[in-house]
Protein backbone atom coordinates (compact mmCIF):
# COMPACT_ATOMS: atom_id res chain seq x y z
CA UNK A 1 -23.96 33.73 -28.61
CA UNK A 2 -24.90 35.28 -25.24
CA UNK A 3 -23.20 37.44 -22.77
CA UNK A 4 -19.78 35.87 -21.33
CA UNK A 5 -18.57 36.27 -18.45
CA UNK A 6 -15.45 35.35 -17.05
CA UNK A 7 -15.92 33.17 -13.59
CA UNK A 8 -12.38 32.50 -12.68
CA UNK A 9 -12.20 33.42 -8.68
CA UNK A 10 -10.08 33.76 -5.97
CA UNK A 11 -10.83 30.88 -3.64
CA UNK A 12 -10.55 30.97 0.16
CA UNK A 13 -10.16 28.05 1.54
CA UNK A 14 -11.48 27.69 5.39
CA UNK A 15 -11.03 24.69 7.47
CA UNK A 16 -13.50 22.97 8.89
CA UNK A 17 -14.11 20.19 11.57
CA UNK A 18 -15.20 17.00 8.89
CA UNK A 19 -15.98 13.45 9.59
CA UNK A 20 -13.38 10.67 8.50
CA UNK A 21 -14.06 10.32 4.69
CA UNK A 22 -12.07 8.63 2.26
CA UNK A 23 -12.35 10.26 -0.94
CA UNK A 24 -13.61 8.67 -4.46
CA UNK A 25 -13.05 11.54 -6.53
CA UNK A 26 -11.62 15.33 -6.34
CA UNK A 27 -10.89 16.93 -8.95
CA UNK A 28 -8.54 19.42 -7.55
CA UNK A 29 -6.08 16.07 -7.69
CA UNK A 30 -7.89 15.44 -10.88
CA UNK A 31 -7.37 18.25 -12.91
CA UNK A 32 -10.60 17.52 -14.75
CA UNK A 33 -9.72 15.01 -16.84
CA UNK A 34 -11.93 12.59 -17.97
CA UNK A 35 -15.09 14.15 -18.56
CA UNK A 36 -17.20 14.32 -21.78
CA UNK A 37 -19.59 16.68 -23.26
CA UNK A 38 -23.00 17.07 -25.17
CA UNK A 39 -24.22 20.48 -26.36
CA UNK A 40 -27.49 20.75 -28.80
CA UNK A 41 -27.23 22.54 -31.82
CA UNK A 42 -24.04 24.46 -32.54
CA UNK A 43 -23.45 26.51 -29.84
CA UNK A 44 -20.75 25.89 -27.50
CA UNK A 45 -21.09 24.27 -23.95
CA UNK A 46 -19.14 23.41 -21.03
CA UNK A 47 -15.35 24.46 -21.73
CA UNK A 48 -12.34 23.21 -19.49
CA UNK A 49 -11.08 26.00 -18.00
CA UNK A 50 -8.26 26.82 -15.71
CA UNK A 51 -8.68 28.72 -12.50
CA UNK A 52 -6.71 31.45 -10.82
CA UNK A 53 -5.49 32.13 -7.69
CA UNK A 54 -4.70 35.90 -6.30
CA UNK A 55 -4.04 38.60 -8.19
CA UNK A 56 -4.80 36.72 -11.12
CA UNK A 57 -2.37 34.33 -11.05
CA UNK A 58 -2.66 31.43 -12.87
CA UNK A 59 -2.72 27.55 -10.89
CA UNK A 60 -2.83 23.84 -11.62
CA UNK A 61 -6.20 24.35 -10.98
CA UNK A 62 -9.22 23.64 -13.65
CA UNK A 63 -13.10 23.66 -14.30
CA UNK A 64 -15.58 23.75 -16.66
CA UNK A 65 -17.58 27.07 -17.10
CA UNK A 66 -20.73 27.31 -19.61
CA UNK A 67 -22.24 30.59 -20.70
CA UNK A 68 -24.49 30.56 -23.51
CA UNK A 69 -28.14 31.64 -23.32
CA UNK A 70 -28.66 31.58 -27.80
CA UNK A 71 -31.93 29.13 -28.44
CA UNK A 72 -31.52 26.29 -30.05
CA UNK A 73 -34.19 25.89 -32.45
CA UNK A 74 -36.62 27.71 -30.43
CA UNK A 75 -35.84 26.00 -27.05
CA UNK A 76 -33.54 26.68 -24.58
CA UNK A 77 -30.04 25.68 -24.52
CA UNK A 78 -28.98 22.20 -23.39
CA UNK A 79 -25.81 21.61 -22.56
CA UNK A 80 -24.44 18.54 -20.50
CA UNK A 81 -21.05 17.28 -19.15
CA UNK A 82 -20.48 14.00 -17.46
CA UNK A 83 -18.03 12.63 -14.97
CA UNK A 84 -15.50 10.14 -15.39
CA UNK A 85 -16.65 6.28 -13.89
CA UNK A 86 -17.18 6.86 -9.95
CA UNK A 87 -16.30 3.78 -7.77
CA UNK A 88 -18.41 4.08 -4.81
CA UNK A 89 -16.02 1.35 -3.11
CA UNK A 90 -18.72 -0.42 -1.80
CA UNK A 91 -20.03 2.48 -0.02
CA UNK A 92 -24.03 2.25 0.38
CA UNK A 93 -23.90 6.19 0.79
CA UNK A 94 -21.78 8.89 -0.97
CA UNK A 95 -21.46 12.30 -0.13
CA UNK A 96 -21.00 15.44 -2.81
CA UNK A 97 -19.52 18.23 -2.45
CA UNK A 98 -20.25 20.95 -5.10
CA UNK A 99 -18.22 24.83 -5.42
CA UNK A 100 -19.44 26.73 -7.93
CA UNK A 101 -19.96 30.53 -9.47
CA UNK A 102 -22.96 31.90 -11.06
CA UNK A 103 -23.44 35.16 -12.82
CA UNK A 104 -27.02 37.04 -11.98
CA UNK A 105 -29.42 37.53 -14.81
CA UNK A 106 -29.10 41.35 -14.88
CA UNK A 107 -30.08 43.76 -17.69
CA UNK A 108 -27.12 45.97 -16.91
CA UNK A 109 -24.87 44.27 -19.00
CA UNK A 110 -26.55 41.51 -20.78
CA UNK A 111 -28.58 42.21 -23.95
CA UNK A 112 -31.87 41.99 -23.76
CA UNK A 113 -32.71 39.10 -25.95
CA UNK A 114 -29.97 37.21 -23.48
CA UNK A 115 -32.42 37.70 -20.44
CA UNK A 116 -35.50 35.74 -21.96
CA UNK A 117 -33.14 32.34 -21.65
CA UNK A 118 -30.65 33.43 -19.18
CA UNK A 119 -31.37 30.96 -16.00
CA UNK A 120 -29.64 30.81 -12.58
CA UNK A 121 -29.90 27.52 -11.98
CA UNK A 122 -28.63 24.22 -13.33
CA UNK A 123 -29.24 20.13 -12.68
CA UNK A 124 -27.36 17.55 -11.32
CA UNK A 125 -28.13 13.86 -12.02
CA UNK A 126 -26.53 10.15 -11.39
CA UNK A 127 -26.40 7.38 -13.27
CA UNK A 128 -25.69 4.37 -11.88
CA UNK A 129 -23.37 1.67 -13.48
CA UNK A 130 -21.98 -1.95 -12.45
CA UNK A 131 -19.17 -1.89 -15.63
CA UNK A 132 -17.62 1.83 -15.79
CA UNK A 133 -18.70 1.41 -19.42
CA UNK A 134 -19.26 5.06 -20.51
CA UNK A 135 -23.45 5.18 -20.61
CA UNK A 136 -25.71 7.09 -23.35
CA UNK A 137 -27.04 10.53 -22.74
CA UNK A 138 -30.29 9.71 -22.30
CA UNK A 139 -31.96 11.65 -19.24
CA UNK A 140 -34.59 9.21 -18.57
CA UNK A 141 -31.41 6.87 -17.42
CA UNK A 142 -30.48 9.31 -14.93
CA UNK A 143 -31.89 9.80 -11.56
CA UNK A 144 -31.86 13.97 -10.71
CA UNK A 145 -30.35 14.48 -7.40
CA UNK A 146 -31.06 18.63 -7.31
CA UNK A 147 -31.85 21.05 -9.40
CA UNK A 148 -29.48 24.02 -8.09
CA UNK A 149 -29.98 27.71 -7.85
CA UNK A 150 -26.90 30.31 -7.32
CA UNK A 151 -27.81 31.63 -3.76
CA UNK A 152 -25.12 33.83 -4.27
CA UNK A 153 -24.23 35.84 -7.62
CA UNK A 154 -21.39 37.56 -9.36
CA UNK A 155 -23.07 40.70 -10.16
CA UNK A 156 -22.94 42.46 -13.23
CA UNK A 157 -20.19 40.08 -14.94
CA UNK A 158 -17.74 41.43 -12.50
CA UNK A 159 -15.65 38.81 -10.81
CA UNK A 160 -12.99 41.00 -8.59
CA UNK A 161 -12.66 39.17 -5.19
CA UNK A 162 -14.81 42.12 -4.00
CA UNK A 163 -18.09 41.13 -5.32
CA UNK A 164 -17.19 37.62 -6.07
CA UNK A 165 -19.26 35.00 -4.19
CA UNK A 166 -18.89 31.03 -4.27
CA UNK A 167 -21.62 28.49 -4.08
CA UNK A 168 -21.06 25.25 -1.72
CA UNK A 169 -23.98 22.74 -2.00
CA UNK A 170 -23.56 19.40 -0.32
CA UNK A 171 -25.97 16.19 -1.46
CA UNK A 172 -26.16 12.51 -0.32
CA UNK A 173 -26.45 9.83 -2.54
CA UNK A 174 -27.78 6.14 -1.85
CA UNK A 175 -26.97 3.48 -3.67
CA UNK A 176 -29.74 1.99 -5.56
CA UNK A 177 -28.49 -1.83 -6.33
CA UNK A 178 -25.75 -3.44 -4.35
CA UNK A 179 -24.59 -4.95 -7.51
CA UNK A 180 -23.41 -1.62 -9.51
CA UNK A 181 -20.34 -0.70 -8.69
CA UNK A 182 -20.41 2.74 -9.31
CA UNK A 183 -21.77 5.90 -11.21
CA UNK A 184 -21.75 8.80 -13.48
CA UNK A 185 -22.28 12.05 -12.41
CA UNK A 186 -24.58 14.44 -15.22
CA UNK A 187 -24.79 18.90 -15.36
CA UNK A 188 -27.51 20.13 -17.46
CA UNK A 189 -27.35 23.15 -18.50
CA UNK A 190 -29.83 25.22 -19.83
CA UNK A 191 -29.14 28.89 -19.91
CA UNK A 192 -26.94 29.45 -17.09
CA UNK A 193 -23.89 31.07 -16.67
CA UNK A 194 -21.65 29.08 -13.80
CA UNK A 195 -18.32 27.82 -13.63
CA UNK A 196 -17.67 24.19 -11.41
CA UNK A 197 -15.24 25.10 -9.71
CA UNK A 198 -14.49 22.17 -7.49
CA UNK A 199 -15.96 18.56 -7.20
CA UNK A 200 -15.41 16.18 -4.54
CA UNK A 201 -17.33 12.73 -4.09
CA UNK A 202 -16.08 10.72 -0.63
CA UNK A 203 -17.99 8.35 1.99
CA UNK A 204 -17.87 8.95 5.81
CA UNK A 205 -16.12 5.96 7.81
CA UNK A 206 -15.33 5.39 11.34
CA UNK A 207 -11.53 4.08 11.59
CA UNK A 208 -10.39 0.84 13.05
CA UNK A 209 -10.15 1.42 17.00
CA UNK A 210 -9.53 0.56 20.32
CA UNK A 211 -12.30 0.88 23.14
CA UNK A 212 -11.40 -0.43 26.45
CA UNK A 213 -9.71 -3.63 25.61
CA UNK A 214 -11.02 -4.23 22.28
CA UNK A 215 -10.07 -3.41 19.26
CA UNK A 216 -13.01 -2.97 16.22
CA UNK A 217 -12.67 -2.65 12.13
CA UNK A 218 -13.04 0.87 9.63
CA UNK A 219 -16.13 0.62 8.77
CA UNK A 220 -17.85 2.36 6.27
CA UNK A 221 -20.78 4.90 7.62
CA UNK A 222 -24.09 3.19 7.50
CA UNK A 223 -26.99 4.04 5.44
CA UNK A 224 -29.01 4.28 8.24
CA UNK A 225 -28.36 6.83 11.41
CA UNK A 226 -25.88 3.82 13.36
CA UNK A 227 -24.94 0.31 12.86
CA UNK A 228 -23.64 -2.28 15.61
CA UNK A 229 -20.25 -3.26 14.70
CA UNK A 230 -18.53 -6.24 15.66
CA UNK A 231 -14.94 -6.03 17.89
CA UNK A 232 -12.69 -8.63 19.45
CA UNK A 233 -10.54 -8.33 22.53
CA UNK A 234 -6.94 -7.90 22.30
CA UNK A 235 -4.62 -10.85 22.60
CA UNK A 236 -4.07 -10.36 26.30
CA UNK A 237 -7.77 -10.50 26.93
CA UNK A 238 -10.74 -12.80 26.93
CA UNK A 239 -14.61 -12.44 26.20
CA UNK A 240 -16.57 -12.78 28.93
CA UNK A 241 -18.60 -15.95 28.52
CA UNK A 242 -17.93 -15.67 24.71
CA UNK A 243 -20.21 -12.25 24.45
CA UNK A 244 -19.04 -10.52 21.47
CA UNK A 245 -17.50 -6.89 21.83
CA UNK A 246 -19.62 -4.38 20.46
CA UNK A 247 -19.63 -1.09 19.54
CA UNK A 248 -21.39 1.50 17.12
CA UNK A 249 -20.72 3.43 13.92
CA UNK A 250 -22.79 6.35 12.94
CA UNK A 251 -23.32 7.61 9.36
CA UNK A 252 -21.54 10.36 9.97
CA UNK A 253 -18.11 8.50 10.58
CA UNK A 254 -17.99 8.39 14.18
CA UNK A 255 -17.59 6.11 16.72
CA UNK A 256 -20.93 6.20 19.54
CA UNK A 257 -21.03 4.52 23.05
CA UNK A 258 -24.42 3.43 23.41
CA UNK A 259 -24.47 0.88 26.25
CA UNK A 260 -21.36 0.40 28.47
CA UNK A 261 -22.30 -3.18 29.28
CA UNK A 262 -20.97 -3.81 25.75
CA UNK A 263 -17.66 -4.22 27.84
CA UNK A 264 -17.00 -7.42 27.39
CA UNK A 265 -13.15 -8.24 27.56
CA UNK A 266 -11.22 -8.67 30.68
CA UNK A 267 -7.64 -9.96 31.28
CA UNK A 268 -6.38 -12.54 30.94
CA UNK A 269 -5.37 -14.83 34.31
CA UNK A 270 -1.76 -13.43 34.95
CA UNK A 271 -2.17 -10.00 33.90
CA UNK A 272 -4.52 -7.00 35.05
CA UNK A 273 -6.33 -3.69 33.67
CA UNK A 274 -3.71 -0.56 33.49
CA UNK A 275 -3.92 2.62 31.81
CA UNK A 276 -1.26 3.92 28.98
CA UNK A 277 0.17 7.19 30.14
CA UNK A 278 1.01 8.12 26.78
CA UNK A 279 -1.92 6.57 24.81
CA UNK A 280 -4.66 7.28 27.75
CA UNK A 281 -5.75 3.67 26.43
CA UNK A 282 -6.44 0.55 28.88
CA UNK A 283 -3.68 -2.35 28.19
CA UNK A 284 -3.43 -5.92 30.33
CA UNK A 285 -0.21 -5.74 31.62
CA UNK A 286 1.08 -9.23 33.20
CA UNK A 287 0.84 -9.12 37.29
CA UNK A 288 3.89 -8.19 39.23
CA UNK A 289 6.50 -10.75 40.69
CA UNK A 290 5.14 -11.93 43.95
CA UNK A 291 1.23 -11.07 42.57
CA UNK A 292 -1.45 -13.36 41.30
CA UNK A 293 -4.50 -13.33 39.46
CA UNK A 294 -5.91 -16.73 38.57
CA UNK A 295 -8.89 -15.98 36.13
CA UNK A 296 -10.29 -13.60 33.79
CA UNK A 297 -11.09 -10.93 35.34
CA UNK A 298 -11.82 -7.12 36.15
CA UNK A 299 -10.20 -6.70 39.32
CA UNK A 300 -6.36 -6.60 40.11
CA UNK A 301 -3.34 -8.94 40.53
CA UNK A 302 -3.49 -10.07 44.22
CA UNK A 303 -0.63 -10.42 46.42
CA UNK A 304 0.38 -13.85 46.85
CA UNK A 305 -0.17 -15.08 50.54
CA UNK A 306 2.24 -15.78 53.19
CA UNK A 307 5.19 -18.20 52.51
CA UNK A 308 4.31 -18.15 49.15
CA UNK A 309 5.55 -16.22 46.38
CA UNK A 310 5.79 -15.82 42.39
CA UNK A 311 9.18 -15.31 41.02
CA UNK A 312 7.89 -14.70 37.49
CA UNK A 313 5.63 -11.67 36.32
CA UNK A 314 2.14 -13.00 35.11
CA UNK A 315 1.45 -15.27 37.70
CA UNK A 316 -1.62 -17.21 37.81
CA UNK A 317 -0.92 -18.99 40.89
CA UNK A 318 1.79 -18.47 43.69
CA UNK A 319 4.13 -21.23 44.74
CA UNK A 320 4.63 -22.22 48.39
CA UNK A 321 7.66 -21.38 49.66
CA UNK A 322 10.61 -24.08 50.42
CA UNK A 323 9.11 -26.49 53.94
CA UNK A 324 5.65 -24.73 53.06
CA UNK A 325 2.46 -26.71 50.86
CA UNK A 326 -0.98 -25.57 49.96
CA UNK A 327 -4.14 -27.87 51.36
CA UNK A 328 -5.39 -30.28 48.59
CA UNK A 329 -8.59 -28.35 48.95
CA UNK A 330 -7.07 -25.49 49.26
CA UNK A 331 -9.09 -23.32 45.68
CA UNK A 332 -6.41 -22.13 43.39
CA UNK A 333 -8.38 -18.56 43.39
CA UNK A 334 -6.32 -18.06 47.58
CA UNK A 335 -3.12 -18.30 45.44
């Protein structure tokens, strides 16, 4: 057996400004669970391990560490560990998120026969799957997504929070067959010694939404860089000519205003354009009493003309006041 070293950090969690994701899999929440293992030989692999938090403290927190560099007849050490079932929710794109620890190849501690098969890197592979029936181990199943290299090391087997340093790596994933419903997620190992400590799978979506007076779906990011997405105008508003509200989703889960003429709605007869104070959003709000406004429109409620009046907000026409009557061809749009 090689040179262990202990890779339980300190982690120091930053925030950051993310798209809208829903997440498929963390396992933070997770605690690990789940996941299966295949080592060559008899050497020991990928161990469930729990992490700590300062000053050594121990958390709820786990992940799987490997550290074994001993050959296995005369080849390197293999050792894999797969995910639980992934459902991908119908997402054509899924995002990874990967923290990890690696300890440096270094003579200063390690023995020498350790260095020949010590490695600082490791593989990550998919496997995709329309059951969640647990798959063989067979690599030429897989499809490798990266192999990945510690940029940063934990020197010398020490891992105070002085010289400790964690890994992020980020990788896309596209869905290969609309029909599977999921996948698998594969580490090979071959000589490395790293600890996982967190895993998080999610897909970007832009939320459902309001612009001007429509109102548009979530929708799951695209595969490509935006997507036209289909809206319909609030119940106080009408589609001009039957045009159909549009707007646009980007793959990174935002919303994107491309052409403004993608406007479409406007009020209702009886009601006109105002702005929520509160909400900064644009409402129809029925005309005042003694206002008109007889078709769908942009513009305002008019006031009704002289000797007329309406005595009832949302007015689409005024009536004539009592001794007073409007011309037979008198157009309905002069009130």
């Amino acid at each position: 057996m090689g040179f262990v070293a202990l890779l339980l950090v300190t982690l120091s969690v930053v925030p950051v400004c993310k798209p809208l994701e829903d997440v498929l899999y963390d396992s933070d929440a997770d605690v690990m669970s789940g996941w299966d293992d295949l080592s060559e030989g008899e050497s020991t692999g990928w161990l469930r391990v729990t992490r700590f938090g300062p000053e050594g403290a121990s958390t709820n927190a786990m992940g799987f560490q490997v550290c074994d560099m001993t050959p296995s007849n005369g080849k390197q050490p293999s050792h894999w560990l797969r995910s639980p079932f992934i459902n991908r929710r119908g997402a054509t794109i899924v995002q990874i998120e990967l923290l990890f620890t690696m300890l440096e190849c270094s003579p200063k501690q390690m023995h020498v026969e350790d260095l020949s098969t010590c490695k600082e890197t490791f593989d990550l592979y998919y496997l995709e799957s329309n059951t969640g029936v647990v798959p063989t181990w067979r690599r030429s199943d897989m499809v490798k997504i990266s192999k990945i290299a510690g940029e940063g090391m934990v020197p010398d087997g020490k891992s105070d929070t002085e010289t400790e340093t964690t890994n992020s790596k980020h990788f896309d994933i596209k869905a290969e067959s609309s029909d599977n419903q999921g996948f698998f997620l594969y580490f090979h190992d071959e000589g490395a010694c790293v600890m996982l400590v967190s895993i998080k799978v999610y897909y970007n979506y832009c939320p459902e939404t309001r612009r001007h007076l429509a109102i548009f779906p979530s929708t799951i990011a695209p595969h490509d860089v935006i997507q036209s997405v289909e809206g319909s105008c609030i119940d106080t508003a009408v589609a001009l000519h039957g045009a159909t509200p549009l707007h646009h989703c980007t793959h990174k889960g935002q919303w994107y205003d491309v052409r403004k003429n993608d406007l479409v709605c406007l009020c209702r007869p009886g009601y006109q354009e105002g702005k929520n104070l509160t909400s900064n959003e644009t409402y129809c709000y029925t005309c005042p009493i003694d206002t008109y406004k007889w078709s769908a429109a942009s513009h305002s409620c008019s006031p009704c003309p002289e000797h007329s009046g309406s005595p009832e907000v949302g007015a689409k026409i005024c009536k004539c006041d009592d001794g007073f009557y409007r011309r037979l061809k008198d157009p309905a749009v002069l009130g």
